[in-house]
N, C-alpha and C. Protein backbone atom coordinates (compact mmCIF):
# COMPACT_ATOMS: atom_id res chain seq x y z
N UNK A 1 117.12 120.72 104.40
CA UNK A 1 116.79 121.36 103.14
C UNK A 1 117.46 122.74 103.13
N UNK A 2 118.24 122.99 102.37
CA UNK A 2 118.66 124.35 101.67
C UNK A 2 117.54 125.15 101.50
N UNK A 3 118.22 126.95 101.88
CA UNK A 3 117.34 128.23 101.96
C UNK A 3 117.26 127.60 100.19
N UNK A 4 117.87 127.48 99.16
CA UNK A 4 117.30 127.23 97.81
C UNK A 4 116.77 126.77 97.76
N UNK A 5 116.99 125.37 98.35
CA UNK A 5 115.84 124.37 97.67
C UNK A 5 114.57 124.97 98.26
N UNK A 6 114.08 125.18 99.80
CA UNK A 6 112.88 125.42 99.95
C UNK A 6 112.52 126.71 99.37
N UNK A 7 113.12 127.58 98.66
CA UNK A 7 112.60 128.36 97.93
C UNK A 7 112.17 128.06 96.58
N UNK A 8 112.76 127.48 96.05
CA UNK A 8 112.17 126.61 94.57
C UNK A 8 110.86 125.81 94.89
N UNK A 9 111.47 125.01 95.82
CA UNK A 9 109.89 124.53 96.28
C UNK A 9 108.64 125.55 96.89
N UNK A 10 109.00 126.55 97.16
CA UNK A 10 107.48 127.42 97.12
C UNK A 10 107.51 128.09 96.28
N UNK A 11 108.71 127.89 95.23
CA UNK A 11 108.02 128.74 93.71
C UNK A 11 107.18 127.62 93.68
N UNK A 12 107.75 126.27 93.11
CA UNK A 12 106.66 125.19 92.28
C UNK A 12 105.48 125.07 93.18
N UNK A 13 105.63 125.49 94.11
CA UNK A 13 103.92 125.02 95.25
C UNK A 13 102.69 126.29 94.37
N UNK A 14 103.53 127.88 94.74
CA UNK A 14 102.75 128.57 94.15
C UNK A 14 102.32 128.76 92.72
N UNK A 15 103.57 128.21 91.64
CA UNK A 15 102.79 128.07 90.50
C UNK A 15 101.63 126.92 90.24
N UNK A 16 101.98 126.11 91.13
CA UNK A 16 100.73 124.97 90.73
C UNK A 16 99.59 125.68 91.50
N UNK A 17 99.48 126.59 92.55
CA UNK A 17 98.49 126.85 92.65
C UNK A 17 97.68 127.62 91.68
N UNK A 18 98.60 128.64 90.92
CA UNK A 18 98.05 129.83 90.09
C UNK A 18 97.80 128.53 88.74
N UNK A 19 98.54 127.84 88.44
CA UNK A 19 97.49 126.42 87.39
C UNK A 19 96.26 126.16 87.65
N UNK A 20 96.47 125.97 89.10
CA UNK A 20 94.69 125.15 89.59
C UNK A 20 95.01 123.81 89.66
N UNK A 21 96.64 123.63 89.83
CA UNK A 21 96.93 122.33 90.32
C UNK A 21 96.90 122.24 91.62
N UNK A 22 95.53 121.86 92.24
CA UNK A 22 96.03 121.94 93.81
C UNK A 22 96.35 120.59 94.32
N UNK A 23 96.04 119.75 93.72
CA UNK A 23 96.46 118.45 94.82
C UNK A 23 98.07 118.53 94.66
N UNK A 24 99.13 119.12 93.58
CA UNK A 24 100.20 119.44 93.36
C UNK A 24 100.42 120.02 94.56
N UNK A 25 99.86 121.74 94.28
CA UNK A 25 100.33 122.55 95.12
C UNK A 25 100.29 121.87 96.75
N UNK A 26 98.96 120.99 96.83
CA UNK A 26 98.88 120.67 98.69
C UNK A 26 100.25 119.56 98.79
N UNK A 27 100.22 118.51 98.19
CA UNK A 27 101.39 118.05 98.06
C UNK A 27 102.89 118.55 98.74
N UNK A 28 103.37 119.49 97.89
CA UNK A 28 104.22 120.55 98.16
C UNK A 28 104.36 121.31 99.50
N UNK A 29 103.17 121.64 99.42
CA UNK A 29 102.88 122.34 100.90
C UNK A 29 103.32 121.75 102.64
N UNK A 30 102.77 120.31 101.89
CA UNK A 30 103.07 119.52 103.08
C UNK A 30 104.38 118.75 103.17
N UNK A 31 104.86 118.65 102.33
CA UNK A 31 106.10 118.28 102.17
C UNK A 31 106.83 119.55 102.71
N UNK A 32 106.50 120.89 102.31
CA UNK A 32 107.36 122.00 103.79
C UNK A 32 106.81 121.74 104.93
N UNK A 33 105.60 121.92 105.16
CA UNK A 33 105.42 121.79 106.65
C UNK A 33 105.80 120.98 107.17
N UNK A 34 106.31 119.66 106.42
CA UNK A 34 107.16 118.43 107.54
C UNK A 34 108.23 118.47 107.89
N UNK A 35 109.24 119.73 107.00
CA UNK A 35 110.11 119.88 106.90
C UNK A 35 110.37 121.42 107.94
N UNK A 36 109.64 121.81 107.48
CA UNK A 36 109.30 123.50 108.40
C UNK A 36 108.09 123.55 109.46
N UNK A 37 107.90 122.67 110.53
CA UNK A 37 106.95 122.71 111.49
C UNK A 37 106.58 124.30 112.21
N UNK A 38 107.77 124.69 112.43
CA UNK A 38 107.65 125.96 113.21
C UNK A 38 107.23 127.40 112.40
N UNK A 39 107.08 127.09 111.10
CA UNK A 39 106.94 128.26 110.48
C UNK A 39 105.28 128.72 109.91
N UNK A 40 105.30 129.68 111.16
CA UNK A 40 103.77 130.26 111.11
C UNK A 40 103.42 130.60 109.72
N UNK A 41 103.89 130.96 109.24
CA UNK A 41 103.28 131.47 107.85
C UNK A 41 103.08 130.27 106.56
N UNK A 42 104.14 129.26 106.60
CA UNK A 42 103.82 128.05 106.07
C UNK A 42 102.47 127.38 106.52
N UNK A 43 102.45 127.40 107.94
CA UNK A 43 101.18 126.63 108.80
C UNK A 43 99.79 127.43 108.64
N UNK A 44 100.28 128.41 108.18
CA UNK A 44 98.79 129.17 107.82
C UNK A 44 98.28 128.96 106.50
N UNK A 45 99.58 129.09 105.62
CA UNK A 45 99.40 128.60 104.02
C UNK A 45 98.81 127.66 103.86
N UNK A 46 99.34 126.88 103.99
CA UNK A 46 98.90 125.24 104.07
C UNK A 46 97.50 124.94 104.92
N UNK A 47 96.88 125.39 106.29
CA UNK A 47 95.77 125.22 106.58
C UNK A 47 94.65 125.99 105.11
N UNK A 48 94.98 127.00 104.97
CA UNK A 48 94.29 127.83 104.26
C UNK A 48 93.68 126.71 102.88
N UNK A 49 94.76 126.64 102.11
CA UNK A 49 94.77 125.68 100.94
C UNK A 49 93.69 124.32 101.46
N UNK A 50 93.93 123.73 102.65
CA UNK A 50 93.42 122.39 102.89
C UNK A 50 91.42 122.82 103.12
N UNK A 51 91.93 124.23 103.89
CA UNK A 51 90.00 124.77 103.66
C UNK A 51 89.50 124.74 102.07
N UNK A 52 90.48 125.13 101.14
CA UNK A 52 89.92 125.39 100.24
C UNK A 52 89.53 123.94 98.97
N UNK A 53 89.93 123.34 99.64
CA UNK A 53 90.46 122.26 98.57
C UNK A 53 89.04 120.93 99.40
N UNK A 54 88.11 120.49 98.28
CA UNK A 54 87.27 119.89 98.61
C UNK A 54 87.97 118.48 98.60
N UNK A 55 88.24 117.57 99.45
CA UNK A 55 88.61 116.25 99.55
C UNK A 55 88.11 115.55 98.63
N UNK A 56 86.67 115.29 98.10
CA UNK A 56 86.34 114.24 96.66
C UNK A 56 86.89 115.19 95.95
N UNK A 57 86.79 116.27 95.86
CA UNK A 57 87.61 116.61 94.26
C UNK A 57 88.99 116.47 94.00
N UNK A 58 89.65 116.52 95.28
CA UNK A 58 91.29 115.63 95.46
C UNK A 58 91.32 114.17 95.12
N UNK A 59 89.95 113.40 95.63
CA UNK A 59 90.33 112.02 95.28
C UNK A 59 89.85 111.60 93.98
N UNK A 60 88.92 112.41 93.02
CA UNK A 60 88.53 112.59 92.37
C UNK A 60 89.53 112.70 91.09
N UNK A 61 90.76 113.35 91.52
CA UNK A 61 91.76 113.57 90.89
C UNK A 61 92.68 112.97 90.73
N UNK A 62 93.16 112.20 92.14
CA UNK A 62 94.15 110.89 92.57
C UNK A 62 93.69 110.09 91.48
N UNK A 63 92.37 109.38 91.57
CA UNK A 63 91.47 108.07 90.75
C UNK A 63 91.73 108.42 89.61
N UNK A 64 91.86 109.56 88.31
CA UNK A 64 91.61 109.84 87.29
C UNK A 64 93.19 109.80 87.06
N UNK A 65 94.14 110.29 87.88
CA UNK A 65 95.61 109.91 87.11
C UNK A 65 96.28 108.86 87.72
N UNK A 66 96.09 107.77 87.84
CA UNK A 66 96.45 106.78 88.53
C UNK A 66 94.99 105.76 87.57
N UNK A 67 94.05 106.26 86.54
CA UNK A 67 93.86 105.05 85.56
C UNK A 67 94.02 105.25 84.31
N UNK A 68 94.05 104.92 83.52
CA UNK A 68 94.06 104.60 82.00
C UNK A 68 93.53 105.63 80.94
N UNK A 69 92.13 105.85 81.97
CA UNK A 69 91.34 106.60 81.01
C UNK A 69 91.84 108.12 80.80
N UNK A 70 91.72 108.20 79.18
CA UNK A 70 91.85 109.79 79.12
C UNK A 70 91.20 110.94 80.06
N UNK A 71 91.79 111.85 80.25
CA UNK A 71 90.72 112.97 81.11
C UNK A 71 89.89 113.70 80.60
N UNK A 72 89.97 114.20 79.14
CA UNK A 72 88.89 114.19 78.34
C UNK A 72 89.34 113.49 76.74
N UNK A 73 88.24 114.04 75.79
CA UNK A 73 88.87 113.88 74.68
C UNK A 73 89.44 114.61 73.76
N UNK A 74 90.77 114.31 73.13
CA UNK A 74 91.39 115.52 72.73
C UNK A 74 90.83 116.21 71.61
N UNK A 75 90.81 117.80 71.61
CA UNK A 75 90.10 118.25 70.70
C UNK A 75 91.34 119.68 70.17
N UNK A 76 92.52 119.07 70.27
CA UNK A 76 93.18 120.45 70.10
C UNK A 76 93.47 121.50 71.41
N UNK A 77 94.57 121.95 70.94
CA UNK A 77 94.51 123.47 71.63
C UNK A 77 93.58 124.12 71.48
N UNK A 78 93.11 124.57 72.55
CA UNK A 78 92.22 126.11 72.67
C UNK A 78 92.78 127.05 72.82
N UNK A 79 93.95 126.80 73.25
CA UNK A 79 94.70 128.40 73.24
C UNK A 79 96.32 128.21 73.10
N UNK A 80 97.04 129.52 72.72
CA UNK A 80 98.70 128.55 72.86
C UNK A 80 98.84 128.52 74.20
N UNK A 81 98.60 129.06 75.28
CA UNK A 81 98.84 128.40 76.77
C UNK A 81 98.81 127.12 76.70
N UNK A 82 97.59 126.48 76.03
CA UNK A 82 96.86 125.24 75.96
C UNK A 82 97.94 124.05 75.58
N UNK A 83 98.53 124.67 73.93
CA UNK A 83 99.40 124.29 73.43
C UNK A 83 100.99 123.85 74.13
N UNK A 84 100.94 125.18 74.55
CA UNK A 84 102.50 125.07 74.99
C UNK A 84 102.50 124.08 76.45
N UNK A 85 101.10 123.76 77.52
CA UNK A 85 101.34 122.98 78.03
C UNK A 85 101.25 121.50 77.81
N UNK A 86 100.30 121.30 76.51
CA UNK A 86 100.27 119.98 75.54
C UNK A 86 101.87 119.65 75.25
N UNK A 87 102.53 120.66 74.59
CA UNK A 87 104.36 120.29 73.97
C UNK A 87 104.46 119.79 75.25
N UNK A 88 104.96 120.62 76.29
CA UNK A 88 105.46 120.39 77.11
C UNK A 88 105.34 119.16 78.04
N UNK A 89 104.41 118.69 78.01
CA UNK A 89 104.39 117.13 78.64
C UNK A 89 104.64 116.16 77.51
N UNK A 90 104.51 116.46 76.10
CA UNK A 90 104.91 115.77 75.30
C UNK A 90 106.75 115.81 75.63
N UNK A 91 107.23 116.72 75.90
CA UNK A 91 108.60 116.42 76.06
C UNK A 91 109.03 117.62 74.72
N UNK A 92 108.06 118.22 74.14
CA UNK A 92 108.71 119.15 72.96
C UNK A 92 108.76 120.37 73.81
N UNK A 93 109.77 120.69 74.41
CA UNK A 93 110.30 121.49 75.13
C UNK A 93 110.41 122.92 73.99
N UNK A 94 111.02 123.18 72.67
CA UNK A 94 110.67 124.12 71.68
C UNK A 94 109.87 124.39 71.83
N UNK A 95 109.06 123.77 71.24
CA UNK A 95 107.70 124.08 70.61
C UNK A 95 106.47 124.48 71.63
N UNK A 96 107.37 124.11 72.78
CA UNK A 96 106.29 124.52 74.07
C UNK A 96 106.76 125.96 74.26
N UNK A 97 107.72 126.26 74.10
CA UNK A 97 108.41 127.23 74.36
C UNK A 97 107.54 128.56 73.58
N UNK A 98 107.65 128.21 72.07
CA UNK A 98 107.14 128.64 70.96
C UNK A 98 105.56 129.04 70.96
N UNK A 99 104.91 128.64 71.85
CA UNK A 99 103.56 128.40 72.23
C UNK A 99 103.25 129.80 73.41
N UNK A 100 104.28 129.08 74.30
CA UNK A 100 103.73 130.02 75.35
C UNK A 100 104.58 131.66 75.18
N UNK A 101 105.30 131.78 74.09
CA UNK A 101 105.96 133.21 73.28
C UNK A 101 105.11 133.75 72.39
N UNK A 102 103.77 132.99 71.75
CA UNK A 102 102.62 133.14 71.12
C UNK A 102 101.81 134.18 72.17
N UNK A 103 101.40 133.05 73.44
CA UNK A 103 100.81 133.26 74.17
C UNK A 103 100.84 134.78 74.73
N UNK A 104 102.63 134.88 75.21
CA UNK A 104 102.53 136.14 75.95
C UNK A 104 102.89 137.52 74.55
N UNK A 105 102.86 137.40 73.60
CA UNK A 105 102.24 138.48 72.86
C UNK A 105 100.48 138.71 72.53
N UNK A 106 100.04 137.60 73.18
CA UNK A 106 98.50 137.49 73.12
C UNK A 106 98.10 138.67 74.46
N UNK A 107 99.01 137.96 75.63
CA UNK A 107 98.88 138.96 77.50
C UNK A 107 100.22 138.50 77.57
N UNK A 108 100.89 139.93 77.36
CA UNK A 108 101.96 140.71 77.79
C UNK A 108 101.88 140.70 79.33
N UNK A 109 101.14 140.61 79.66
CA UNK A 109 100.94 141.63 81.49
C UNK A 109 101.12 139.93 82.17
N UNK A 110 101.01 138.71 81.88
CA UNK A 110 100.73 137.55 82.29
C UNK A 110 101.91 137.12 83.08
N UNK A 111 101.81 137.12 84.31
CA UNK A 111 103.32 136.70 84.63
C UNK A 111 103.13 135.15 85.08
N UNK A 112 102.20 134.52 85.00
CA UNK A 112 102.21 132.73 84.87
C UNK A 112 102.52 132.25 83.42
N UNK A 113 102.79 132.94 82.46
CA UNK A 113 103.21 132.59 81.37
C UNK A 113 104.86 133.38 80.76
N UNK A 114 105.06 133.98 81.62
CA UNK A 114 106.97 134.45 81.92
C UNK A 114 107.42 133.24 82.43
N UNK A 115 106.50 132.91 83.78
CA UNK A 115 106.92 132.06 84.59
C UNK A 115 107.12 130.87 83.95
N UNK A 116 106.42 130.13 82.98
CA UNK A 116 106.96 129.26 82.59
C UNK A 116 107.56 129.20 81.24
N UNK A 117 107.57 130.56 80.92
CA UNK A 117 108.74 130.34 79.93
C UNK A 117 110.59 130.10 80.81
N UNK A 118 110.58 130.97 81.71
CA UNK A 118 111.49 131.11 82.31
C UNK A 118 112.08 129.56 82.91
N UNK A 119 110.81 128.98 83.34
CA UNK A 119 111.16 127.33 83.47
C UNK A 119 111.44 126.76 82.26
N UNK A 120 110.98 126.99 81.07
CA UNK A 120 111.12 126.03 80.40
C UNK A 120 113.14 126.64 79.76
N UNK A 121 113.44 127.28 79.86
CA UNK A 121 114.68 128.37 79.90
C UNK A 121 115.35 127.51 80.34
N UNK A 122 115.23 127.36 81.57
CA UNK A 122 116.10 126.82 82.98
C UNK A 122 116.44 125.29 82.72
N UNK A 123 115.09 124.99 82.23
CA UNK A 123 114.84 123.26 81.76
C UNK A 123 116.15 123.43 80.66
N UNK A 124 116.00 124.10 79.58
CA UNK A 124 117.08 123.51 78.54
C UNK A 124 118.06 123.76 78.77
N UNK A 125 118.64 124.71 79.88
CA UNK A 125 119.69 124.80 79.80
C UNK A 125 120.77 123.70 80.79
N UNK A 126 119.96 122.39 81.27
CA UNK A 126 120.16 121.36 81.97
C UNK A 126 120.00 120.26 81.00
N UNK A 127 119.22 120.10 79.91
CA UNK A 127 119.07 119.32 79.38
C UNK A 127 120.24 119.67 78.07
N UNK A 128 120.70 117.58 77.54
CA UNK A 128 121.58 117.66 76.99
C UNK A 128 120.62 118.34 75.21
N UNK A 129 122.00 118.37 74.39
CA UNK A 129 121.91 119.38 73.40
C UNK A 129 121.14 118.82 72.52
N UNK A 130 121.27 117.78 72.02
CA UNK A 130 120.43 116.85 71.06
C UNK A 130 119.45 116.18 71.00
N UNK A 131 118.97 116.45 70.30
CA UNK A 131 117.08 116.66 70.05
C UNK A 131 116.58 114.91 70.53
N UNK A 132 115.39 114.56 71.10
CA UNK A 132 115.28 113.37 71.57
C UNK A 132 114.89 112.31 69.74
N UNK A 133 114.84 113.17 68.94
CA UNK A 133 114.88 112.20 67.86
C UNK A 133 115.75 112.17 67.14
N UNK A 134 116.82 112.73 67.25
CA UNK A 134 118.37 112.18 66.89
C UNK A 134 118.88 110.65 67.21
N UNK A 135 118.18 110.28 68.04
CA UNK A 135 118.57 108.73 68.22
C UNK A 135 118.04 108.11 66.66
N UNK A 136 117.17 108.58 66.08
CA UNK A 136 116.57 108.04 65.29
C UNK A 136 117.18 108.07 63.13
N UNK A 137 118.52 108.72 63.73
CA UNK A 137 119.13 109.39 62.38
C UNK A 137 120.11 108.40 62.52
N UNK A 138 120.40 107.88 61.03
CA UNK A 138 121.20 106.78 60.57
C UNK A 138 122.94 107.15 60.94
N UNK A 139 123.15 106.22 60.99
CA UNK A 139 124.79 106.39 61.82
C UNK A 139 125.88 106.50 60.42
N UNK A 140 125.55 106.27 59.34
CA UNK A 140 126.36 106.30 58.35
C UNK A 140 126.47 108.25 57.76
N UNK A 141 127.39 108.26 57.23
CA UNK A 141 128.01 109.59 56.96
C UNK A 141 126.66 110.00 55.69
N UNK A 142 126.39 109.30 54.80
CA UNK A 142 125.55 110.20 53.57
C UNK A 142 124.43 109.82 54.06
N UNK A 143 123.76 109.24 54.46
CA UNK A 143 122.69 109.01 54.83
C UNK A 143 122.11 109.82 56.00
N UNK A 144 123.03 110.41 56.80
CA UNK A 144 122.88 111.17 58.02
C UNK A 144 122.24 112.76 57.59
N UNK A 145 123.66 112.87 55.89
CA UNK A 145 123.82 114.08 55.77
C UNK A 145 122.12 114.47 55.24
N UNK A 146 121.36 113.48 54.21
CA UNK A 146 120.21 113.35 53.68
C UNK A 146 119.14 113.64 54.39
N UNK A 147 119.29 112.97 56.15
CA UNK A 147 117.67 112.77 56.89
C UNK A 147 117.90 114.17 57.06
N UNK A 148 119.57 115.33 57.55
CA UNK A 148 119.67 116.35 58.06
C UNK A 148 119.25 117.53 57.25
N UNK A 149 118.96 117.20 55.74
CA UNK A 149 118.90 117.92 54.66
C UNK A 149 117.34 118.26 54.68
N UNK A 150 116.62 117.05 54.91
CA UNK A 150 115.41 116.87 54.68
C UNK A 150 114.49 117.87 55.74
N UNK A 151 115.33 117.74 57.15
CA UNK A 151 114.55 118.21 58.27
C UNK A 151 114.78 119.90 57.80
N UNK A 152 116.09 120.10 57.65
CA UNK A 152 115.88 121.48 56.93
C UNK A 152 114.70 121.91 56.28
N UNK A 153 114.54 121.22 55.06
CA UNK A 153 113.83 121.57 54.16
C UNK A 153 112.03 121.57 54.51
N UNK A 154 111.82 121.08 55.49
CA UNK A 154 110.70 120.33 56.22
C UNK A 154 110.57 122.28 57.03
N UNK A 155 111.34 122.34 58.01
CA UNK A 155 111.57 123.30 58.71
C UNK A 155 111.12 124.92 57.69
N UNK A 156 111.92 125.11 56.72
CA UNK A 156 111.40 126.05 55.99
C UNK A 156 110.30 126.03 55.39
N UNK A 157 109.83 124.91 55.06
CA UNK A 157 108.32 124.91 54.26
C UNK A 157 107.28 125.07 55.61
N UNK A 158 107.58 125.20 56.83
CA UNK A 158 106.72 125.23 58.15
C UNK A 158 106.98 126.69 58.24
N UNK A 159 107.94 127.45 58.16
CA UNK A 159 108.59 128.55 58.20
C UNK A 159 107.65 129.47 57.61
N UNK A 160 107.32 129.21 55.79
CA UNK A 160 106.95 130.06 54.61
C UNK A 160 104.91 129.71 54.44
N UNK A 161 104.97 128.45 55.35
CA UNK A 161 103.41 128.04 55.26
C UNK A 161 102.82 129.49 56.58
């Protein structure tokens, strides 16, 4: 493993911790320590986390995303944090974006919400240019120009509402 890569990987270990994703973050953790045996300060990290982390509430967690059932029921955002991590597993990478730029004029001082703006940054600038519902726009020349007219017009009335 590359000095990068295992540094990316203890960014993503420590942001899932500051989420409260810990079966993420332990995950991660141990995936360095198999990789980094000798490194005291990893081996301390990682014991530390495994004190803190109650085993049923890990398996508790395994069982619930690995079935069917919703984890609760959806009732909306509660907050744009809320939001922008709703887009964001939806795959609306904008609008997640847009959420958590809400967010940090809500807490300025928040640096878990830089942090993932800054990912979501990094994300588009890897991902290709065209929107995942462009597959969905007619291949003919006037008909293209029409759906493109429409989304405009759609866009400003979201704009002025």
């Amino acid at each position: 493993m590359t000095p990068e890569a295992r540094a990316e990987m203890v960014a993503q270990a420590e942001r899932a911790l500051r989420r409260g994703e810990l079966d993420e973050a332990l995950h991660l953790y141990e995936t360095l320590g198999q990789a980094f045996p000798d490194d005291p300060a990893l081996t301390t990290k990682l014991a530390h986390l495994r004190e803190s982390v109650d085993p049923q509430e890990l398996q508790a967690a395994r069982a619930l995303q690995t079935s069917n059932l919703p984890q609760s029921i959806p009732q909306g955002p509660s907050s744009p944090v809320a939001e922008g991590e709703r887009l964001f597993s939806l795959g609306d990478y904008a609008g997640a974006a847009a959420a958590y730029r809400r967010a940090l004029q809500e807490r300025p001082d928040s640096e878990l919400i830089r942090e993932r703006l800054e990912e979501l940054y990094r994300l588009a600038r890897t991902l290709p240019v065209h929107s995942p519902t462009d597959r969905s726009l007619p291949r003919q020349a006037e008909p293209l120009l029409h759906a493109l007219l429409d989304r405009l017009a759609a866009r400003r009335r979201l704009k002025r509402d």
